[in-house]
N, C-alpha and C. Protein backbone atom coordinates (compact mmCIF):
# COMPACT_ATOMS: atom_id res chain seq x y z
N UNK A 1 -166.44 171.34 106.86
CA UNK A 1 -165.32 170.84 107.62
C UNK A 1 -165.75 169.79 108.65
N UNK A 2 -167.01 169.61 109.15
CA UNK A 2 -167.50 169.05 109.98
C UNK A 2 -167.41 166.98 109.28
N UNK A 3 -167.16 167.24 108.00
CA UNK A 3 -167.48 165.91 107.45
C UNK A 3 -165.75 165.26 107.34
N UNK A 4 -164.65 166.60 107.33
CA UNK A 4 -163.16 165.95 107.75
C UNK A 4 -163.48 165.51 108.98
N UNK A 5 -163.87 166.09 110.20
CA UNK A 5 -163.65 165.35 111.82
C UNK A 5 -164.46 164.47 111.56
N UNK A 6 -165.37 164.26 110.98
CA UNK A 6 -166.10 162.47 111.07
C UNK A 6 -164.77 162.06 110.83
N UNK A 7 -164.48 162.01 109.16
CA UNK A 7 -164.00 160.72 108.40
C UNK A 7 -162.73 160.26 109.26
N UNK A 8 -161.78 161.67 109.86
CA UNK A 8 -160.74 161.48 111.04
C UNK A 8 -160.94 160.79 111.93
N UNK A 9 -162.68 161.00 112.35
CA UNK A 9 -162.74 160.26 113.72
C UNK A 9 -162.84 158.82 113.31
N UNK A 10 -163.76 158.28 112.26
CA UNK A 10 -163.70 156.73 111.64
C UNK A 10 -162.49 156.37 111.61
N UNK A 11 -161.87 157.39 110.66
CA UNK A 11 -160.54 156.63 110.81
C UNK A 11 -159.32 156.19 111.61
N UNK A 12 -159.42 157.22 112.58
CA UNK A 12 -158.92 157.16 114.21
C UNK A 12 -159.22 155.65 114.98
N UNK A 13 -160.69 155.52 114.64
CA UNK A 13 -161.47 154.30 115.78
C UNK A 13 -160.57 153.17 114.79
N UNK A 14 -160.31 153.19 113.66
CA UNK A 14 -159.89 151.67 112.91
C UNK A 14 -158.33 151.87 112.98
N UNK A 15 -157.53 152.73 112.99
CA UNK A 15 -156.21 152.46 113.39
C UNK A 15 -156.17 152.11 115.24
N UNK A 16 -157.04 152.43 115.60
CA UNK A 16 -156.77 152.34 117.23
C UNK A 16 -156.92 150.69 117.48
N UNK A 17 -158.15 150.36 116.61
CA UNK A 17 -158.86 148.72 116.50
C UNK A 17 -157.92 147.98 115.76
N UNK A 18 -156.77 148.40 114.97
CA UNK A 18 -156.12 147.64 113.82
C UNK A 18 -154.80 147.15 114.41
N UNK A 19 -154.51 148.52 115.50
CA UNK A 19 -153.03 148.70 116.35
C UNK A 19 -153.54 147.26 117.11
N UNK A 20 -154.44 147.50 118.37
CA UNK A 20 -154.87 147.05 119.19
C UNK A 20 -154.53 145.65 118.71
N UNK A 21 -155.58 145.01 117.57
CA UNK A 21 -155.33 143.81 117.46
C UNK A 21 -154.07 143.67 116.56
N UNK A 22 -153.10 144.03 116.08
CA UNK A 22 -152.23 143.84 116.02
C UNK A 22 -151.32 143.36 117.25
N UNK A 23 -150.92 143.93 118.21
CA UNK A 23 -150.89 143.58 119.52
C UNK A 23 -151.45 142.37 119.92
N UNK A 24 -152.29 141.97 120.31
CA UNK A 24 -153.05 141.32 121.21
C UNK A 24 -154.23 140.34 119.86
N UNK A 25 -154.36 139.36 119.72
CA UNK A 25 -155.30 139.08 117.99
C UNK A 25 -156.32 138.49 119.02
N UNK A 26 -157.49 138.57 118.43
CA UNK A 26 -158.34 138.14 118.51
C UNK A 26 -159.35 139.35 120.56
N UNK A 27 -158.26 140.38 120.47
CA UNK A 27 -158.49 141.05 121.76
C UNK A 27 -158.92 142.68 121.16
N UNK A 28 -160.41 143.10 121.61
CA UNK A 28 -160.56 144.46 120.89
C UNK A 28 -160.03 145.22 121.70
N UNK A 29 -159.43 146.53 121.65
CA UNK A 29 -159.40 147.86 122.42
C UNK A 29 -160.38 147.80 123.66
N UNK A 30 -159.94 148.36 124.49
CA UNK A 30 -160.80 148.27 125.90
C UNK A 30 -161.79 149.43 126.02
N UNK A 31 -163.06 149.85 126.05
CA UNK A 31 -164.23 150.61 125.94
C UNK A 31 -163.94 151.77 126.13
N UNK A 32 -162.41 152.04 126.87
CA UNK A 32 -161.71 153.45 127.74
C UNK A 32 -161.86 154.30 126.38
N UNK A 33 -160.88 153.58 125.65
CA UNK A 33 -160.55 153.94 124.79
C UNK A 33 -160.80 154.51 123.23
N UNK A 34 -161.73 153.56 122.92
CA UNK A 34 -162.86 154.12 122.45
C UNK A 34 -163.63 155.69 122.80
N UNK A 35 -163.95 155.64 123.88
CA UNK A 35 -164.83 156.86 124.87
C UNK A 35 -163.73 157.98 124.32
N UNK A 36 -162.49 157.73 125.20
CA UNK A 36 -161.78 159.03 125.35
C UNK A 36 -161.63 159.13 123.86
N UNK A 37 -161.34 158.62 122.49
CA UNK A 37 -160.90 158.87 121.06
C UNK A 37 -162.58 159.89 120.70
N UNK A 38 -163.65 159.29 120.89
CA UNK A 38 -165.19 159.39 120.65
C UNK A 38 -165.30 161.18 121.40
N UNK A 39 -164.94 161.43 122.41
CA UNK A 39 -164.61 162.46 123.52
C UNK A 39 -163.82 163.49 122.58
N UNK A 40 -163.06 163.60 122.21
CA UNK A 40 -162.50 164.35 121.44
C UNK A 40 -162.53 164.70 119.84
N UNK A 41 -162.98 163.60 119.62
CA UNK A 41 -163.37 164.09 118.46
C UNK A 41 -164.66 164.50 118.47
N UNK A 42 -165.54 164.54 118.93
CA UNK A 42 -166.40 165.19 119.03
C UNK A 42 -166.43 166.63 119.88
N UNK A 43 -165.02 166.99 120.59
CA UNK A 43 -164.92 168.22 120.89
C UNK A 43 -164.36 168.91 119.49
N UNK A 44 -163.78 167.97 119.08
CA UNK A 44 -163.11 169.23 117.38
C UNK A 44 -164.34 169.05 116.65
N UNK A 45 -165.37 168.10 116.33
CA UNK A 45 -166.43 168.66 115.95
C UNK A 45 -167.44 169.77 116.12
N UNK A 46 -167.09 169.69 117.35
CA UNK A 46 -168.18 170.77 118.04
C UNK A 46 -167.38 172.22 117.73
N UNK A 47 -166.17 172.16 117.67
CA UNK A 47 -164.98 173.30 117.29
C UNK A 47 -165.27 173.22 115.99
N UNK A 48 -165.77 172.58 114.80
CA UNK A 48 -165.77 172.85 113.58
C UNK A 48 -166.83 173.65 113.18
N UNK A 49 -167.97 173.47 114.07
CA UNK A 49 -168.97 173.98 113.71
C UNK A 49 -168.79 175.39 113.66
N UNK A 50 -167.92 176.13 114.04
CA UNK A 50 -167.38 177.64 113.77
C UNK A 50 -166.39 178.46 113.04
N UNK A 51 -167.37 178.52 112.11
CA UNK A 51 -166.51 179.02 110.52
C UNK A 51 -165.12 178.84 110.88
N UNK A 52 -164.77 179.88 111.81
CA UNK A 52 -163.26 180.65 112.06
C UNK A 52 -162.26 179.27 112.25
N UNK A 53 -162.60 178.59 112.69
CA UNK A 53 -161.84 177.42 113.85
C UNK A 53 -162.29 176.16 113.14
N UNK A 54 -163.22 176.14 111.54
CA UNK A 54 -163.51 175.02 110.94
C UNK A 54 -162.16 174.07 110.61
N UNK A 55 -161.26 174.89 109.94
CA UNK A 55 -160.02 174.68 109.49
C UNK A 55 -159.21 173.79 110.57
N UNK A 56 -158.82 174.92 111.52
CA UNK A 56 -158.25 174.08 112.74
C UNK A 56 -158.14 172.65 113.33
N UNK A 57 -159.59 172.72 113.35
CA UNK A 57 -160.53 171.36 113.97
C UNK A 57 -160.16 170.45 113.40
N UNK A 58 -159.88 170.46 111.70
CA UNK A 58 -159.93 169.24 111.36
C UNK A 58 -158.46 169.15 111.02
N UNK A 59 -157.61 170.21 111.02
CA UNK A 59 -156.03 169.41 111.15
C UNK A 59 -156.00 169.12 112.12
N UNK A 60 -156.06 169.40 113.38
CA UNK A 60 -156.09 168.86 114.60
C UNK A 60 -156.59 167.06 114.40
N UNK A 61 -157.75 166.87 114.14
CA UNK A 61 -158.25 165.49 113.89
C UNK A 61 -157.79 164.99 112.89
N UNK A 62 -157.13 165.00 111.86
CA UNK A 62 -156.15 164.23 111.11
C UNK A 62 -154.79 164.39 112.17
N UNK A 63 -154.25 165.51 112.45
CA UNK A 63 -153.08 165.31 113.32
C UNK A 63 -153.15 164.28 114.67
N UNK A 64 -154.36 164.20 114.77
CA UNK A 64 -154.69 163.13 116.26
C UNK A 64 -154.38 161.93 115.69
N UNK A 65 -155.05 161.64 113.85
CA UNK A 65 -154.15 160.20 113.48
C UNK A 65 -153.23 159.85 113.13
N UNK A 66 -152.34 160.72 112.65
CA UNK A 66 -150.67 161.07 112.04
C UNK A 66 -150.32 160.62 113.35
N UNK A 67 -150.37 160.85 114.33
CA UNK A 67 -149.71 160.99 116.34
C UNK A 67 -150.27 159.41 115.93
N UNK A 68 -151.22 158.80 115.95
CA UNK A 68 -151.49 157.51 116.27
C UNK A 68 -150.91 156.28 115.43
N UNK A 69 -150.80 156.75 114.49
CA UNK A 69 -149.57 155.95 113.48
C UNK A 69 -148.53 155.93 113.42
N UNK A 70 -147.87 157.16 114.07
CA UNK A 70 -146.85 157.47 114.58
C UNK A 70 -146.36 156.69 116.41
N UNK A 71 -147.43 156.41 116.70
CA UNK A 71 -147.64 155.90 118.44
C UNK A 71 -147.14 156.60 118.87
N UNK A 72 -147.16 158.38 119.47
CA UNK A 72 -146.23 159.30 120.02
C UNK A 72 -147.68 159.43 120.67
N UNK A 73 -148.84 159.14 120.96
CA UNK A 73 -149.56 159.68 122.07
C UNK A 73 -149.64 158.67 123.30
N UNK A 74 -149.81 159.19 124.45
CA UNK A 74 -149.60 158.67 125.74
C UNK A 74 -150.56 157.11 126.01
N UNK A 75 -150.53 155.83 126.53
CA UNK A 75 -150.88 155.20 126.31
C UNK A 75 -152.26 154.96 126.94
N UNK A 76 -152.66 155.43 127.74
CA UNK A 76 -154.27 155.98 127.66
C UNK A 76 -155.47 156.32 126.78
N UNK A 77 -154.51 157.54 125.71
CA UNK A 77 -155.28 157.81 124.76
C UNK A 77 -154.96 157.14 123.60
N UNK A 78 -154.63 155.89 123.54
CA UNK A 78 -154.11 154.93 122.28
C UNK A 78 -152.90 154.85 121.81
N UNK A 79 -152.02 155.28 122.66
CA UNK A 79 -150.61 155.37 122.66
C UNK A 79 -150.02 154.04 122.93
N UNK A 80 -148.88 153.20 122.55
CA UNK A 80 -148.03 152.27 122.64
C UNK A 80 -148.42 151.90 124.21
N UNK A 81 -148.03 150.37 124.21
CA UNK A 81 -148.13 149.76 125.60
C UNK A 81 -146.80 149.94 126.16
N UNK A 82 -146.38 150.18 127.16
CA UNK A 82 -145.06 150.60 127.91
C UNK A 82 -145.12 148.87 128.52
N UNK A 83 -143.46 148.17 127.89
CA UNK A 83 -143.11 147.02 128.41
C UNK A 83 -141.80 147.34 129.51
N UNK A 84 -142.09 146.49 130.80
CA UNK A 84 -141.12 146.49 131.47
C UNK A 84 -139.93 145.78 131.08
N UNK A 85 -139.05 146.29 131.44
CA UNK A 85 -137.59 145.65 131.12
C UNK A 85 -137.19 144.80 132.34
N UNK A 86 -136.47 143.88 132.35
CA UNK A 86 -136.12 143.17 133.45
C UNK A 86 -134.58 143.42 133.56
N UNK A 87 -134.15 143.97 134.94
CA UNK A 87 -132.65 143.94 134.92
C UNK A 87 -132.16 143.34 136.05
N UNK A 88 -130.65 143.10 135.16
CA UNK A 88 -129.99 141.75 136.79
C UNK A 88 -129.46 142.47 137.33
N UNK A 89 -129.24 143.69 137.60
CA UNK A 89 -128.78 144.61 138.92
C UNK A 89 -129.40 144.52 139.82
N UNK A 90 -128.72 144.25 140.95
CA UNK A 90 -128.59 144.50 142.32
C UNK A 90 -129.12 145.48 142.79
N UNK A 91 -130.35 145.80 143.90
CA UNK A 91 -130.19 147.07 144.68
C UNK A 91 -128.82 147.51 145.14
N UNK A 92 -128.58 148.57 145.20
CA UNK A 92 -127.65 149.46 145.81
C UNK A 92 -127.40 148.87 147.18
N UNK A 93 -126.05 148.57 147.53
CA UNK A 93 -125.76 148.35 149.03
C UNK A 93 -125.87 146.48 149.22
N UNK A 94 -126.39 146.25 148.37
CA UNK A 94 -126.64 144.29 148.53
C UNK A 94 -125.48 143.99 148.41
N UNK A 95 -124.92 142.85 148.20
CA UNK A 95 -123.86 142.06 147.51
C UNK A 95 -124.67 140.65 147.24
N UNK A 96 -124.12 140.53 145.97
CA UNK A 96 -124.40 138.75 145.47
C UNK A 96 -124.05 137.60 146.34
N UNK A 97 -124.44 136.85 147.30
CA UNK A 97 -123.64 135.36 147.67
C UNK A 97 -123.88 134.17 146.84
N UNK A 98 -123.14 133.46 146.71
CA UNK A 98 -122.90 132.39 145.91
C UNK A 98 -123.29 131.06 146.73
């Protein structure tokens, strides 16, 4: 089971690198990011290494890339960039002058 959390984790680092420059071309993922993806998968590795919890580990690390293709994880851990919206409302209590 230890050889599913690799191939998850490879494959994790190239959707994160594929998103990324999709986004942004010619701009890699920022080193954070990398670390924290590298960080965890190597905690479900270290979780695979025990018969009981082999299984687990590695749906977990395919489920970490299903979430990333999906972009439902927080944008820290390789989750979607949050764009601000711009709105023409008024603070509360102003009025417009002309």
């Amino acid at each position: 089971m230890e050889r599913a959390v690799l191939l998850a984790w490879v494959t994790g680092l190239g959707l994160l690198t594929w998103r990324e420059l999709q986004q942004a071309p010619f701009k890699p993922p920022p080193p954070g990011r990398y670390l924290a993806a590298s960080g965890l998968y190597a905690l479900l590795g270290l979780l695979a290494t025990w018969d009981e919890a082999a299984q687990i580990a590695a749906l977990l690390a395919w489920g970490f890339d299903l979430a990333l293709i999906l972009q439902v994880l927080p944008q820290a851990a390789g989750g979607p960039a949050k764009t601000q919206q711009k709105t023409s409302q008024q603070p509360a209590g102003r009025t417009q002058t002309a």
